[in-house]
PDB file of N, CA and C in Angstrom:
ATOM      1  N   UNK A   1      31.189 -72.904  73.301  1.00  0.00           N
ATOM      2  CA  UNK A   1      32.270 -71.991  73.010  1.00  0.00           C
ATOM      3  C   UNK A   1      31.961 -71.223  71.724  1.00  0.00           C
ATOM      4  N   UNK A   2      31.619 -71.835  70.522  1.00  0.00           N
ATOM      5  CA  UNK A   2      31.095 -71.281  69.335  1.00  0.00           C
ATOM      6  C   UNK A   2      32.421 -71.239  68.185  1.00  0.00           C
ATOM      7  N   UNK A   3      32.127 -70.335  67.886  1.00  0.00           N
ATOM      8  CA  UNK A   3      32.475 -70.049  66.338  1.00  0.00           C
ATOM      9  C   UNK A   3      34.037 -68.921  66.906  1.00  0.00           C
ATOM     10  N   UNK A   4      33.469 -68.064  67.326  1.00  0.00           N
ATOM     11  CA  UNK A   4      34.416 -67.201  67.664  1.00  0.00           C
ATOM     12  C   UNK A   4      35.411 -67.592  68.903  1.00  0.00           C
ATOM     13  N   UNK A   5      35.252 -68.282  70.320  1.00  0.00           N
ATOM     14  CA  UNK A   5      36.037 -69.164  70.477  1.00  0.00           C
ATOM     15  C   UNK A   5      36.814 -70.129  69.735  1.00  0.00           C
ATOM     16  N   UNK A   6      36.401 -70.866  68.766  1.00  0.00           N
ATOM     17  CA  UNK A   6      37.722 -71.350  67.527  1.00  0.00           C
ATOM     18  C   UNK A   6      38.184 -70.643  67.388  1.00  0.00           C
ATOM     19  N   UNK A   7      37.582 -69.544  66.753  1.00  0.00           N
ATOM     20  CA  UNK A   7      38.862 -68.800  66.084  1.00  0.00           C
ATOM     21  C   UNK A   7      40.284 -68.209  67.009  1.00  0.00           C
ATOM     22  N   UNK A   8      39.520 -67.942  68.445  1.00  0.00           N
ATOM     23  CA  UNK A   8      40.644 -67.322  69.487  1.00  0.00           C
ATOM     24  C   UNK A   8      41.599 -68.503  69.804  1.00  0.00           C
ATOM     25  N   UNK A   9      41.175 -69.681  69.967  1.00  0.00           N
ATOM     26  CA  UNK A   9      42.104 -70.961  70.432  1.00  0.00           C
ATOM     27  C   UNK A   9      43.037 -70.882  68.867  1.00  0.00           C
ATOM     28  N   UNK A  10      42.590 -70.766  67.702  1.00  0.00           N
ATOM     29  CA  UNK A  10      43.061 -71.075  66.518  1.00  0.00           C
ATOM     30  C   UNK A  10      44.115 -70.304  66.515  1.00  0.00           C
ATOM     31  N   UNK A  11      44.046 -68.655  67.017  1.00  0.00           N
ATOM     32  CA  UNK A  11      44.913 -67.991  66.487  1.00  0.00           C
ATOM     33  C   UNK A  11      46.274 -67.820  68.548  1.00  0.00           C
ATOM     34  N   UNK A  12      45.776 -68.251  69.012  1.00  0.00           N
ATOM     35  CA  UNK A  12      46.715 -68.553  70.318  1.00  0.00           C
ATOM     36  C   UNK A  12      47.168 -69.786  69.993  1.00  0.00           C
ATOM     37  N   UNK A  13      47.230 -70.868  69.173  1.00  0.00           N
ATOM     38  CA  UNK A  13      48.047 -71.930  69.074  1.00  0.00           C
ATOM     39  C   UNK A  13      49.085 -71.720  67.955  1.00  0.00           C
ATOM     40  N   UNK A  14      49.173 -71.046  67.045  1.00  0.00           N
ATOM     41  CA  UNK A  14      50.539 -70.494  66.203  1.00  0.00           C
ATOM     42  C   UNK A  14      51.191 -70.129  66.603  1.00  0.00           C
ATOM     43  N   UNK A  15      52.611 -70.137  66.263  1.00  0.00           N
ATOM     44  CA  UNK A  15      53.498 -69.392  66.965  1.00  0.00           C
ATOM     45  C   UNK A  15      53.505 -68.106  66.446  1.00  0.00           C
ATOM     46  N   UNK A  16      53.896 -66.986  67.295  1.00  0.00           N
ATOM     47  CA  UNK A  16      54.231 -65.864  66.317  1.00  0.00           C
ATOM     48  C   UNK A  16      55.649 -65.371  65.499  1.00  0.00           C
ATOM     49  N   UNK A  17      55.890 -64.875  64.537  1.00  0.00           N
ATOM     50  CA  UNK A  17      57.381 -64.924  63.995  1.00  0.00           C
ATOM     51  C   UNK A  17      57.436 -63.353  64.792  1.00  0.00           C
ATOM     52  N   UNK A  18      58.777 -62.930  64.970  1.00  0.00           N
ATOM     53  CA  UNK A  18      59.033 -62.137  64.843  1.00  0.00           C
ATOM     54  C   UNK A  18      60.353 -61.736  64.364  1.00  0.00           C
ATOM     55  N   UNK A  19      60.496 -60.589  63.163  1.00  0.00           N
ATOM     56  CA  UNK A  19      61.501 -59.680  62.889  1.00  0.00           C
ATOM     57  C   UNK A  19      61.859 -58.389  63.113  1.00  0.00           C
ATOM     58  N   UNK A  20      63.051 -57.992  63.814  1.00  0.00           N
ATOM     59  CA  UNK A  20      63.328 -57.031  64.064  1.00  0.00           C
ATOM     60  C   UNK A  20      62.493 -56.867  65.125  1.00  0.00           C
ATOM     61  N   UNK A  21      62.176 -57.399  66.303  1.00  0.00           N
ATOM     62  CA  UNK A  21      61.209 -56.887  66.976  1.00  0.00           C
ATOM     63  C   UNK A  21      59.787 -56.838  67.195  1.00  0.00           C
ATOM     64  N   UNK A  22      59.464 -57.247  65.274  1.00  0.00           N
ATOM     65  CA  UNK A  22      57.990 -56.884  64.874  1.00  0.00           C
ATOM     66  C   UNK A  22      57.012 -58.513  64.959  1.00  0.00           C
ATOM     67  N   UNK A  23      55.818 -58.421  65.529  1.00  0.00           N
ATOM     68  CA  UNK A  23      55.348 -59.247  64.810  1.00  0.00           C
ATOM     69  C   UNK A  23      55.207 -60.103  63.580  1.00  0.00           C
ATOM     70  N   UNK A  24      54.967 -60.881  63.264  1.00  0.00           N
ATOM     71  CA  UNK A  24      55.148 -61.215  61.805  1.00  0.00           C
ATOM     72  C   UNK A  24      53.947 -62.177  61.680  1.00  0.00           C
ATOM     73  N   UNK A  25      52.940 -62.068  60.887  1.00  0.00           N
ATOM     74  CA  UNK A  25      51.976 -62.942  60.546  1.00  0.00           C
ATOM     75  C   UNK A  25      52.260 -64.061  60.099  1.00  0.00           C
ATOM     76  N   UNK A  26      51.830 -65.178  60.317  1.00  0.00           N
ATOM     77  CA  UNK A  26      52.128 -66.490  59.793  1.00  0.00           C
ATOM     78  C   UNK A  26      52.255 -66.763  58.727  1.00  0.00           C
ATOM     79  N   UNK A  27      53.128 -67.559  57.518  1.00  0.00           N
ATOM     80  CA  UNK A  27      52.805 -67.184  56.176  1.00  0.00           C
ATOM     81  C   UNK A  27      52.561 -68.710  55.792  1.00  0.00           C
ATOM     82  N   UNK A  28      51.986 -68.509  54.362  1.00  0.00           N
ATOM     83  CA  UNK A  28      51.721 -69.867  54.362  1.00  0.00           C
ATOM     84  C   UNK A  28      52.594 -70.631  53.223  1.00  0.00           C
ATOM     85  N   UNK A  29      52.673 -71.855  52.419  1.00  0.00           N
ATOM     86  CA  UNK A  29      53.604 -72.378  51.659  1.00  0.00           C
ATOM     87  C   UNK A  29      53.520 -71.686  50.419  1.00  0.00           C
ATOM     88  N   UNK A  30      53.157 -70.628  49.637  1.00  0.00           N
ATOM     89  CA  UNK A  30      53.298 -70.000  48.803  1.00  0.00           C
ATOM     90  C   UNK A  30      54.483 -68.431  49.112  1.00  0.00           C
ATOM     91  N   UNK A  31      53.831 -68.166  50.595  1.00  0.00           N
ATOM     92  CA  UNK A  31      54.742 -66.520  50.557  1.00  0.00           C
ATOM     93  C   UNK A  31      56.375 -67.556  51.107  1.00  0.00           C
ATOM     94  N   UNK A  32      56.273 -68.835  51.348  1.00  0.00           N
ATOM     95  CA  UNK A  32      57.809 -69.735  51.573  1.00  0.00           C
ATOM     96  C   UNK A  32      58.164 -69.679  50.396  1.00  0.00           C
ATOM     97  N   UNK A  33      57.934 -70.237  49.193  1.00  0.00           N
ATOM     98  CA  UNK A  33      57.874 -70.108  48.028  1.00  0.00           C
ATOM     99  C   UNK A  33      59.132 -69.367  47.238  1.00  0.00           C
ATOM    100  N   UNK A  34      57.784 -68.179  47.632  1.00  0.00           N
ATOM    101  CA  UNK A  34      58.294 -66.845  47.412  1.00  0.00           C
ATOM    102  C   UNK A  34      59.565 -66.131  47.534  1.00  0.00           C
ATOM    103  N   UNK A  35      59.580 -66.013  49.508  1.00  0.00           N
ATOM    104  CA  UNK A  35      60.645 -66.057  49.691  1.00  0.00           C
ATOM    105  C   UNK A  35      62.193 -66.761  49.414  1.00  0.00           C
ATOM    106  N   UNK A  36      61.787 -67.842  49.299  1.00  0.00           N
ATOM    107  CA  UNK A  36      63.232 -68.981  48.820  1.00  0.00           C
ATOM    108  C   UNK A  36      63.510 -68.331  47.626  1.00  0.00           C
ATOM    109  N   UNK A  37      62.746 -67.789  46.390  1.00  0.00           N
ATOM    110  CA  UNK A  37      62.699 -67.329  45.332  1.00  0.00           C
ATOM    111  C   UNK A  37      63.385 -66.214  45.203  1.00  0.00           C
ATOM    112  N   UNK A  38      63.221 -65.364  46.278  1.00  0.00           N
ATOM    113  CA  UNK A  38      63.656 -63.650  46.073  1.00  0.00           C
ATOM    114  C   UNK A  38      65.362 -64.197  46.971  1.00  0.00           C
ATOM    115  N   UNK A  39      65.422 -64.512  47.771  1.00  0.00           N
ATOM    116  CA  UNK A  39      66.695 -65.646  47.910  1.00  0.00           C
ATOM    117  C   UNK A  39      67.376 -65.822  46.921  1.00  0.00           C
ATOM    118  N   UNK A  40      67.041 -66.693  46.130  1.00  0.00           N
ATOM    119  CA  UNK A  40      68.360 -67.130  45.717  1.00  0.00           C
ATOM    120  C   UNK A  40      68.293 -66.163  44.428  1.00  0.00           C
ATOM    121  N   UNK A  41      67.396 -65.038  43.840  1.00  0.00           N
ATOM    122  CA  UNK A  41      67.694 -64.216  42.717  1.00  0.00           C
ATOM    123  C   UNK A  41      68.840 -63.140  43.522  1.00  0.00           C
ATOM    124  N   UNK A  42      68.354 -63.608  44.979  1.00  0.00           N
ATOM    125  CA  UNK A  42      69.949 -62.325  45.767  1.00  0.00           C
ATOM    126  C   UNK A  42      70.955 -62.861  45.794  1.00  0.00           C
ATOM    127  N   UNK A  43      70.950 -64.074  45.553  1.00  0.00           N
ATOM    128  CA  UNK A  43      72.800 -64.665  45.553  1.00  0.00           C
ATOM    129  C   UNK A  43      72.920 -64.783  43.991  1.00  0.00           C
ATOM    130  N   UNK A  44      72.351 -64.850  42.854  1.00  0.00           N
ATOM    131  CA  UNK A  44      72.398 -64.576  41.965  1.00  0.00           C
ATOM    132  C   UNK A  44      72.969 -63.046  41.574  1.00  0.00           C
ATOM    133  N   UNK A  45      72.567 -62.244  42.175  1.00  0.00           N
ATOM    134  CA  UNK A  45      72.966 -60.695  42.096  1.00  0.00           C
ATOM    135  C   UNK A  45      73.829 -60.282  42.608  1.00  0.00           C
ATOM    136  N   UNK A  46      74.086 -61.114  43.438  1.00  0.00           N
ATOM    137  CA  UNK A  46      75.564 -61.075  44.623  1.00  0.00           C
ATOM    138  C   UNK A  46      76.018 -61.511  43.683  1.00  0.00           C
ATOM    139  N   UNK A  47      76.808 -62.558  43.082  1.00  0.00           N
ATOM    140  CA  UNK A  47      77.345 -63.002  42.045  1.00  0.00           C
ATOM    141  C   UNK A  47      77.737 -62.236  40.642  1.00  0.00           C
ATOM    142  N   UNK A  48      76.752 -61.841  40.085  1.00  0.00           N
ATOM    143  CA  UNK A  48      76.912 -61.168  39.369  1.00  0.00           C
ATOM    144  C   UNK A  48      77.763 -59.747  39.713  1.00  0.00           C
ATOM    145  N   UNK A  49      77.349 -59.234  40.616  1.00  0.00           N
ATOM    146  CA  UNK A  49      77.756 -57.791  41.185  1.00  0.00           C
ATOM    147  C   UNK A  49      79.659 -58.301  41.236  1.00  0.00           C
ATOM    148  N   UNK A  50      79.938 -59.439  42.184  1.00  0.00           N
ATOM    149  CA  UNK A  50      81.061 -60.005  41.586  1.00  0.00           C
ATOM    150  C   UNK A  50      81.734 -60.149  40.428  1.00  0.00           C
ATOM    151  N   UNK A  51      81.120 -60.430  39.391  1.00  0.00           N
ATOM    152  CA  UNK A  51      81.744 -60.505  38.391  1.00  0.00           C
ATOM    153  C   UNK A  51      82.160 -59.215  37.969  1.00  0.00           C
ATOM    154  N   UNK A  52      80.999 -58.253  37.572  1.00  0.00           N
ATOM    155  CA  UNK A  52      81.401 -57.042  37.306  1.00  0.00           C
ATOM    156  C   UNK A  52      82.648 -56.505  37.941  1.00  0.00           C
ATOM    157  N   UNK A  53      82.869 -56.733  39.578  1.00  0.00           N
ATOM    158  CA  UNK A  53      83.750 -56.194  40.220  1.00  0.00           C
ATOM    159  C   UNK A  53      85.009 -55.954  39.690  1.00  0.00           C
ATOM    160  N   UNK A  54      85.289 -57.790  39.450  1.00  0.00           N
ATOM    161  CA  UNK A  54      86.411 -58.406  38.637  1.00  0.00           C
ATOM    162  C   UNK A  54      86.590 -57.756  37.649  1.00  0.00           C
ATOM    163  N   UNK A  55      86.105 -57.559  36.531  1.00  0.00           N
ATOM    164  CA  UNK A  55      86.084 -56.810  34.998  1.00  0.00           C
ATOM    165  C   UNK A  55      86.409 -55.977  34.824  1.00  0.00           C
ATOM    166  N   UNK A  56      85.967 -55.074  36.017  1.00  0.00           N
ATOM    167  CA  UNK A  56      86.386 -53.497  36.071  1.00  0.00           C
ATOM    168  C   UNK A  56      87.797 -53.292  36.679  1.00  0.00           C
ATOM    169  N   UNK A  57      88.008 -53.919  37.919  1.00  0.00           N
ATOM    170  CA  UNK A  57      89.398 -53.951  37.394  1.00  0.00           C
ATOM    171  C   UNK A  57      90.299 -54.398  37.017  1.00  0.00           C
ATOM    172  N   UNK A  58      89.971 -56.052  36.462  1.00  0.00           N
ATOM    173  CA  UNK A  58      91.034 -56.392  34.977  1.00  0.00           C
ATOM    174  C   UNK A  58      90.826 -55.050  34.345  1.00  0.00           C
ATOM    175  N   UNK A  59      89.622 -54.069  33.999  1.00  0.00           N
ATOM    176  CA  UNK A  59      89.928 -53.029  32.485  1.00  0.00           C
ATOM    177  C   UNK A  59      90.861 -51.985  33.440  1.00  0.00           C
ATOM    178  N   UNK A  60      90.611 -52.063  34.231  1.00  0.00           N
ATOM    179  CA  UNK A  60      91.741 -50.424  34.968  1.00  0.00           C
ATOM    180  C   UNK A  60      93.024 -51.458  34.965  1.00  0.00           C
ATOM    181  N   UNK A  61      93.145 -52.417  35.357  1.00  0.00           N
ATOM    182  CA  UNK A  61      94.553 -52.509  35.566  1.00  0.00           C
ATOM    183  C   UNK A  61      95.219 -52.765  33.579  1.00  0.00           C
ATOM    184  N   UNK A  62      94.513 -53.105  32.574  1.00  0.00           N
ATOM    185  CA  UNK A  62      94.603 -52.898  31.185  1.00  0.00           C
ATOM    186  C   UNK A  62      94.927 -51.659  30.481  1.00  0.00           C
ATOM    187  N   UNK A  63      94.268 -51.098  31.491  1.00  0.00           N
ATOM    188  CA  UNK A  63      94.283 -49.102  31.209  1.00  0.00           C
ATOM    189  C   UNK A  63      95.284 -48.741  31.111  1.00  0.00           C
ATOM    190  N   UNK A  64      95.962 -49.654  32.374  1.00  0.00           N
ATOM    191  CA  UNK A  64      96.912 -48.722  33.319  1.00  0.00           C
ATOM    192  C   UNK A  64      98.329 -49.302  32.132  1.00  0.00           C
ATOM    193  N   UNK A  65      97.957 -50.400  31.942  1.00  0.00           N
ATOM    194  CA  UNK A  65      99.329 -51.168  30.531  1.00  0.00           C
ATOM    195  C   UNK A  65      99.441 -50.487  29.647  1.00  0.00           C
ATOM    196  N   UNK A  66      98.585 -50.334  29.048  1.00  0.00           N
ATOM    197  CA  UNK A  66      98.241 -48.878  28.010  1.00  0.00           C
ATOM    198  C   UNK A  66      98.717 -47.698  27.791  1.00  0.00           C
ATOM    199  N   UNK A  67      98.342 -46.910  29.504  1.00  0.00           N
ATOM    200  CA  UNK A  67      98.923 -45.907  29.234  1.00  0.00           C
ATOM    201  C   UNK A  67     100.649 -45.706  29.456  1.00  0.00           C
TER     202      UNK A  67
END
């Protein structure tokens, strides 16, 4: 079979991902990593974006005492 037979059995026994439709290359425990990483800095930002929400209008509804 050789060299290049491995490689064809190698790459027909992975599964393939797909998103949106697309292929997706296999990734390995670093781009997991990664991802978990860019994750949770988005619920971090979700959060935050929350807070701000809040602030702004505690200050409008403060405004509004004011004026």
């Amino acid at each position: 079979m050789g060299v290049l037979g491995g490689v064809a059995l190698n790459r027909k026994s992975r599964p393939t991902r797909k998103l949106l439709g697309a292929s997706m290359p296999a990734m390995g425990p670093g781009a997991e990593k990664l991802a978990r990483q860019i994750g949770q800095a988005a619920a971090q930002l979700s959060r935050l974006a929350a807070e701000v929400h809040a602030a702004r209008e505690q200050a409008a509804k403060v405004g509004k005492a004011l004026s």
